[in-house]
Protein backbone atom coordinates (compact mmCIF):
# COMPACT_ATOMS: atom_id res chain seq x y z
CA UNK A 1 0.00 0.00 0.00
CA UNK A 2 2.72 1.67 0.89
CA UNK A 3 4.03 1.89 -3.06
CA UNK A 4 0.41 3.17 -3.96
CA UNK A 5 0.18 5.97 -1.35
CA UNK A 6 3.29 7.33 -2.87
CA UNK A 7 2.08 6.40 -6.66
CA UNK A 8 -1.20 8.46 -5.94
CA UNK A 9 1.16 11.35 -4.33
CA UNK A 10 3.88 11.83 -6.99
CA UNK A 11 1.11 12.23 -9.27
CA UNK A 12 -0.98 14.67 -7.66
CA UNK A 13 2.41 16.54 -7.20
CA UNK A 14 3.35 16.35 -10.74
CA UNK A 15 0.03 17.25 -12.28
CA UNK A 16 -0.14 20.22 -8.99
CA UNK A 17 3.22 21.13 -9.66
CA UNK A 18 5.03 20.51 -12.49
CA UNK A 19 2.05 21.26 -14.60
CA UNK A 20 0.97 24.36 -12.05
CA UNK A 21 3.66 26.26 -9.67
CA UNK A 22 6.69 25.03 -11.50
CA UNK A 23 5.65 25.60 -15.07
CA UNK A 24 6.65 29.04 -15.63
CA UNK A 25 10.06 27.84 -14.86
CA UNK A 26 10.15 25.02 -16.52
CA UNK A 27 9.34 26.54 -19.52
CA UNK A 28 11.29 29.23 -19.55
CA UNK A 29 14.30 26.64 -19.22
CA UNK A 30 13.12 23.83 -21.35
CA UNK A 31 11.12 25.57 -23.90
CA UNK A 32 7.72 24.76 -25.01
CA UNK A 33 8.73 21.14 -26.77
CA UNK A 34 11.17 20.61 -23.76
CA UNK A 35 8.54 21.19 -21.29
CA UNK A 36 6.22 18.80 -23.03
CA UNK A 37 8.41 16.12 -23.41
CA UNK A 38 9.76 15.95 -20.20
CA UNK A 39 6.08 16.33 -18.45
CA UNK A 40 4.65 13.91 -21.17
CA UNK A 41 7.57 11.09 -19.56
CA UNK A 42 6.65 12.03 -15.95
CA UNK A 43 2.92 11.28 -16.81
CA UNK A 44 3.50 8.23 -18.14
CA UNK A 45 6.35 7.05 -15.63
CA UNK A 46 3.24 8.05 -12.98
CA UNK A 47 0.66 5.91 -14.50
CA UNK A 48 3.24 2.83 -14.99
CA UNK A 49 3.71 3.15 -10.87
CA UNK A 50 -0.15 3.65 -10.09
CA UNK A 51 -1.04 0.87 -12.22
CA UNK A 52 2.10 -1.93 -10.83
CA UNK A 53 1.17 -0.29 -7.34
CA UNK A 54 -2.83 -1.00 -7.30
CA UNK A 55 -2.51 -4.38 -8.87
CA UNK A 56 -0.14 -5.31 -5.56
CA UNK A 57 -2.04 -3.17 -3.35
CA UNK A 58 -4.38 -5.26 -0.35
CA UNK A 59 -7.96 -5.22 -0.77
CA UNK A 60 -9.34 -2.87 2.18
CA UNK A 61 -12.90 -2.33 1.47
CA UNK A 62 -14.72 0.80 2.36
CA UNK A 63 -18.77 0.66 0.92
CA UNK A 64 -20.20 -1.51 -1.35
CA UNK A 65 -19.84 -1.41 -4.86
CA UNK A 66 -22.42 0.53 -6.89
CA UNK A 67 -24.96 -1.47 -9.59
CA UNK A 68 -23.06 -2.25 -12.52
CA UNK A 69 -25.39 0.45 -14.79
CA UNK A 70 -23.80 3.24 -12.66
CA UNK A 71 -20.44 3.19 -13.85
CA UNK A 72 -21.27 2.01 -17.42
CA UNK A 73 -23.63 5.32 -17.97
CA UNK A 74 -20.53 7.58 -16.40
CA UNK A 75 -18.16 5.65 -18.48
CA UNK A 76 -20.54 5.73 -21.81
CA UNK A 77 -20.92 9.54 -21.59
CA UNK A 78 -17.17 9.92 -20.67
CA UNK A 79 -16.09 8.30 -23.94
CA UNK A 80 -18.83 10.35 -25.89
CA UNK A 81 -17.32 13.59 -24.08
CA UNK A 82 -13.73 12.62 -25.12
CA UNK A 83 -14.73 11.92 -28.60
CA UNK A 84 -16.27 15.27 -28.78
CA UNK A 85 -13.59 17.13 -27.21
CA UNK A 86 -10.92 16.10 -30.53
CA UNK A 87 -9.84 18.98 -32.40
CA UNK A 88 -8.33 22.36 -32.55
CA UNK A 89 -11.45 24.24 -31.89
CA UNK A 90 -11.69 23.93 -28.27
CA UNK A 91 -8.75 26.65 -26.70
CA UNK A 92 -8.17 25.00 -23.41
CA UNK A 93 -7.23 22.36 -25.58
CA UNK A 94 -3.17 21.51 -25.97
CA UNK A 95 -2.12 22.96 -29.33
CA UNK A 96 -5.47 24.43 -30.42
CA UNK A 97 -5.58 27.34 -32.41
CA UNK A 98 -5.80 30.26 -30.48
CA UNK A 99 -5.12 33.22 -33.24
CA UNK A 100 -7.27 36.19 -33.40
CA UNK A 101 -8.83 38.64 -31.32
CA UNK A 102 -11.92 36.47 -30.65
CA UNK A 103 -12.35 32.93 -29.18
CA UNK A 104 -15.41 31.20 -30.68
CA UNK A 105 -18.13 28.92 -29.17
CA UNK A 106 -18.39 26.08 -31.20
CA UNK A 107 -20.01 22.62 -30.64
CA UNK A 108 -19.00 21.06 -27.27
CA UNK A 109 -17.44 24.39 -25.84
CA UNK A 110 -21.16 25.10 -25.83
CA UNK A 111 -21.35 22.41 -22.94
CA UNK A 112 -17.62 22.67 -21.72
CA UNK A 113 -14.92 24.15 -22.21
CA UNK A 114 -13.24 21.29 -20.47
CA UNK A 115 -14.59 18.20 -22.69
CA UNK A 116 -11.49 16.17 -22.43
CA UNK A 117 -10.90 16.70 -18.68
CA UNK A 118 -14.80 15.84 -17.99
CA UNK A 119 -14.11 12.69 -20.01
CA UNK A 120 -11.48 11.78 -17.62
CA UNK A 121 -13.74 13.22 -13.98
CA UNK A 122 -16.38 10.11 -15.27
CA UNK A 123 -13.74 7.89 -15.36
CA UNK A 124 -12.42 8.61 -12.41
CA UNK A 125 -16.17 8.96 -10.89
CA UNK A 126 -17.25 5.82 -12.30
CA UNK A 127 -14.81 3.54 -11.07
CA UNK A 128 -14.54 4.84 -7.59
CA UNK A 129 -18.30 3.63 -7.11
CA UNK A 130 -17.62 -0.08 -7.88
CA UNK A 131 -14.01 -0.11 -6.29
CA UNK A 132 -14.63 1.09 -2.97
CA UNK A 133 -11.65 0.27 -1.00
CA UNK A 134 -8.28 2.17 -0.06
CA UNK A 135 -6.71 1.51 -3.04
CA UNK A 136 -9.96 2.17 -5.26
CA UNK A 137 -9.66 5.54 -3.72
CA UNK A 138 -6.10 6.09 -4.02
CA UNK A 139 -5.77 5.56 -7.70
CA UNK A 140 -8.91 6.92 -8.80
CA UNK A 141 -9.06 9.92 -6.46
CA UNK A 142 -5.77 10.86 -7.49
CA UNK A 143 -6.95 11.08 -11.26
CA UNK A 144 -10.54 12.74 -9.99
CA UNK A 145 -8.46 15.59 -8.33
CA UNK A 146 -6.02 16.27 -11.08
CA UNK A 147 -8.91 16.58 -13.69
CA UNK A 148 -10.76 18.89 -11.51
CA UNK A 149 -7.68 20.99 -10.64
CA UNK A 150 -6.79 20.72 -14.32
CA UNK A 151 -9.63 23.09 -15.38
CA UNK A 152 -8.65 25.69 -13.10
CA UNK A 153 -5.28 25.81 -13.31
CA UNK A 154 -5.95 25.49 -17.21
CA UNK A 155 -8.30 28.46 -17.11
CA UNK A 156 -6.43 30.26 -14.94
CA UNK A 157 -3.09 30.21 -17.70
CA UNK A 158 -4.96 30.92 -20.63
CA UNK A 159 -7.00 33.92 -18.93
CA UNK A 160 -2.89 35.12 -18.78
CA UNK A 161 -2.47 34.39 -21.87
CA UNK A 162 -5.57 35.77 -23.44
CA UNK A 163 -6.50 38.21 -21.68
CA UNK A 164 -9.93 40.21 -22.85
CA UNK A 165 -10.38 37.53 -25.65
CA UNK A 166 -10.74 34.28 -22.99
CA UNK A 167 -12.46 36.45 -20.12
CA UNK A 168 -14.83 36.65 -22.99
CA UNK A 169 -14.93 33.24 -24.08
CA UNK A 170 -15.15 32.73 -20.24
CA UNK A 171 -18.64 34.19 -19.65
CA UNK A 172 -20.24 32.44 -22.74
CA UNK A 173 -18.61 28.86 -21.48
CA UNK A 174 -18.47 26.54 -17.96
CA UNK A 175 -16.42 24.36 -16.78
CA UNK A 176 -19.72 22.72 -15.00
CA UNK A 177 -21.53 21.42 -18.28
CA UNK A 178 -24.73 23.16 -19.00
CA UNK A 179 -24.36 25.81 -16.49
CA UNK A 180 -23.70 28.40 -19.04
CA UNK A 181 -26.42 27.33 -21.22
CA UNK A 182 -29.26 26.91 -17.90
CA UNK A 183 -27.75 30.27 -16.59
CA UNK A 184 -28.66 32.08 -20.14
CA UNK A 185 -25.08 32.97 -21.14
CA UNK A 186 -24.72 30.05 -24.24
CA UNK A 187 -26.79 28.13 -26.35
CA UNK A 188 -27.00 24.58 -26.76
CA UNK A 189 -26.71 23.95 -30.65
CA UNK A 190 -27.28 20.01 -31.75
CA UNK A 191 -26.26 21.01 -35.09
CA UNK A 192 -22.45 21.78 -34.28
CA UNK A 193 -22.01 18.62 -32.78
CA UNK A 194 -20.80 15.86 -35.34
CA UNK A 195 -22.75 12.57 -35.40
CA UNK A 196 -18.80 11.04 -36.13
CA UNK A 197 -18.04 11.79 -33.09
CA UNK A 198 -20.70 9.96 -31.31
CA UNK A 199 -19.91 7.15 -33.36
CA UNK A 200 -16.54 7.28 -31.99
CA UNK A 201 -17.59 7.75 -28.39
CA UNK A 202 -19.51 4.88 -29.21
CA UNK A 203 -16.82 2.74 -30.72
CA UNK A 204 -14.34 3.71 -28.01
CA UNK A 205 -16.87 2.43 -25.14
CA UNK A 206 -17.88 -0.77 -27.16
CA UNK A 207 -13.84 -1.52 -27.44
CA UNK A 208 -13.51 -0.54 -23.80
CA UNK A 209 -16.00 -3.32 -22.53
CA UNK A 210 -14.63 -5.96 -24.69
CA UNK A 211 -11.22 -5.32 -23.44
CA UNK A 212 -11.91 -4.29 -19.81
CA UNK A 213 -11.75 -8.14 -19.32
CA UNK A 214 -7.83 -8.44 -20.75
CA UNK A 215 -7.23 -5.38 -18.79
C-alpha cells in the first residue's frame, strides 16, 4: 500500500506542480517542446507506478460497490465527451488554435470548455463507485483531483495568456456542463455537434467493454 500511497502522491504533485507552480520555470528553461516532453515522460512514468502499485495493493474495502449500470452510464458519456472534445477548436485544448482577437463557441465548448478533462472526472467517478476500497480511492481519487484541478489551473493560464479575448470566451462557457447554457449565457446547438463523433464515443466504449476483461 505503501508503493500506492506514494504512486497516488507523486502524481498529484506532478500534475499540482510541475504542470501548475513550477511551469513558468520550466518553460522558460526547457522551452515549449522541452517542457512537453519531459512532463509527457513524468505522466507516463506516474501511471506505470499507479497501475504496478494497485494491482499489488491489499484489498481494504470501504462501501459496497455501486450497480453495474452506474459506472457504465458515467463511463458511456465519458467516452462520448472525449470523442467530442478532438480537435483544434476547443482553446483549453493543448495545441489548439488560439489566433485572433476572438475565441469562438463552437459545438461542445457550448457544454464545456473542459470536454477532455470531464471525459477523464467520469472515469475517475465511475470507477470509484464499484471499487470502494483504499486503493480504489487512491488511484482513482488521485486522477478525480487532477482533472478537476486541471480546469482551473488550465483556465487560470490561458485567462494570462488571453487576456480580454478568454475572459470573454469565459462568460459564454463553464467548466460545469450546462451551467452556461441553464444560466442564459450560451446556447446549446445540436447542429455543431458531429454525429462522427458519437460514433466514436460509441466505438471507443464498445472496445472498452470488450477489453476491460484483458485489462
Amino acid at each position: 500500500m505503501l508503493s500506492l500511497i506514494l504512486a497516488a502522491l507523486f502524481w498529484v504533485v506532478l500534475h499540482l506542480g510541475v504542470a501548475g507552480l513550477l511551469r513558468p520555470v520550466l518553460h522558460a528553461r526547457l522551452g515549449e517542446m522541452g517542457y512537453r516532453g519531459l512532463f509527457s515522460v513524468l505522466s507516463a512514468a506516474g501511471l506505470i507506478w499507479l497501475a504496478l502499485a494497485y494491482r499489488g495493493a491489499p484489498y481494504e474495502p470501504l462501501w459496497a460497490p455501486a450497480p453495474l449500470w452506474v459506472p457504465a452510464v458515467l463511463v458511456f458519456l465519458g467516452f462520448v465527451m472525449l470523442a467530442f472534445s478532438l480537435g483544434p477548436t476547443n482553446p483549453t485544448q493543448v495545441g489548439a488554435k488560439r489566433e485572433g482577437a476572438g475565441l469562438p463557441v463552437v459545438g461542445v465548448t457550448r457544454i464545456t470548455r473542459h470536454p477532455m478533462l470531464w471525459a477523464f472526472t467520469l472515469w475517475a467517478i465511475a470507477h470509484l463507485t464499484v471499487n470502494g476500497h483504499w486503493a480504489g480511492v487512491l488511484l482513482f481519487g488521485a486522477i478525480l483531483v487532477t482533472a478537476l484541478n486541471g480546469m482551473v489551473s488550465i483556465d487560470r493560464k490561458r485567462a494570462a495568456e488571453l487576456g480580454p479575448a478568454w475572459a470573454d470566451f469565459a462568460r459564454r462557457t463553464s467548466r460545469l456542463p450546462f451551467a452556461a447554457i441553464l444560466s442564459g449565457r450560451g446556447q446549446l446547438a445540436l447542429g455543431e455537434l458531429a454525429l462522427w463523433r458519437l460514433g466514436l464515443g460509441i466505438a471507443l466504449f464498445v472496445a472498452a467493454l470488450w477489453l476491460h476483461g484483458f485489462l
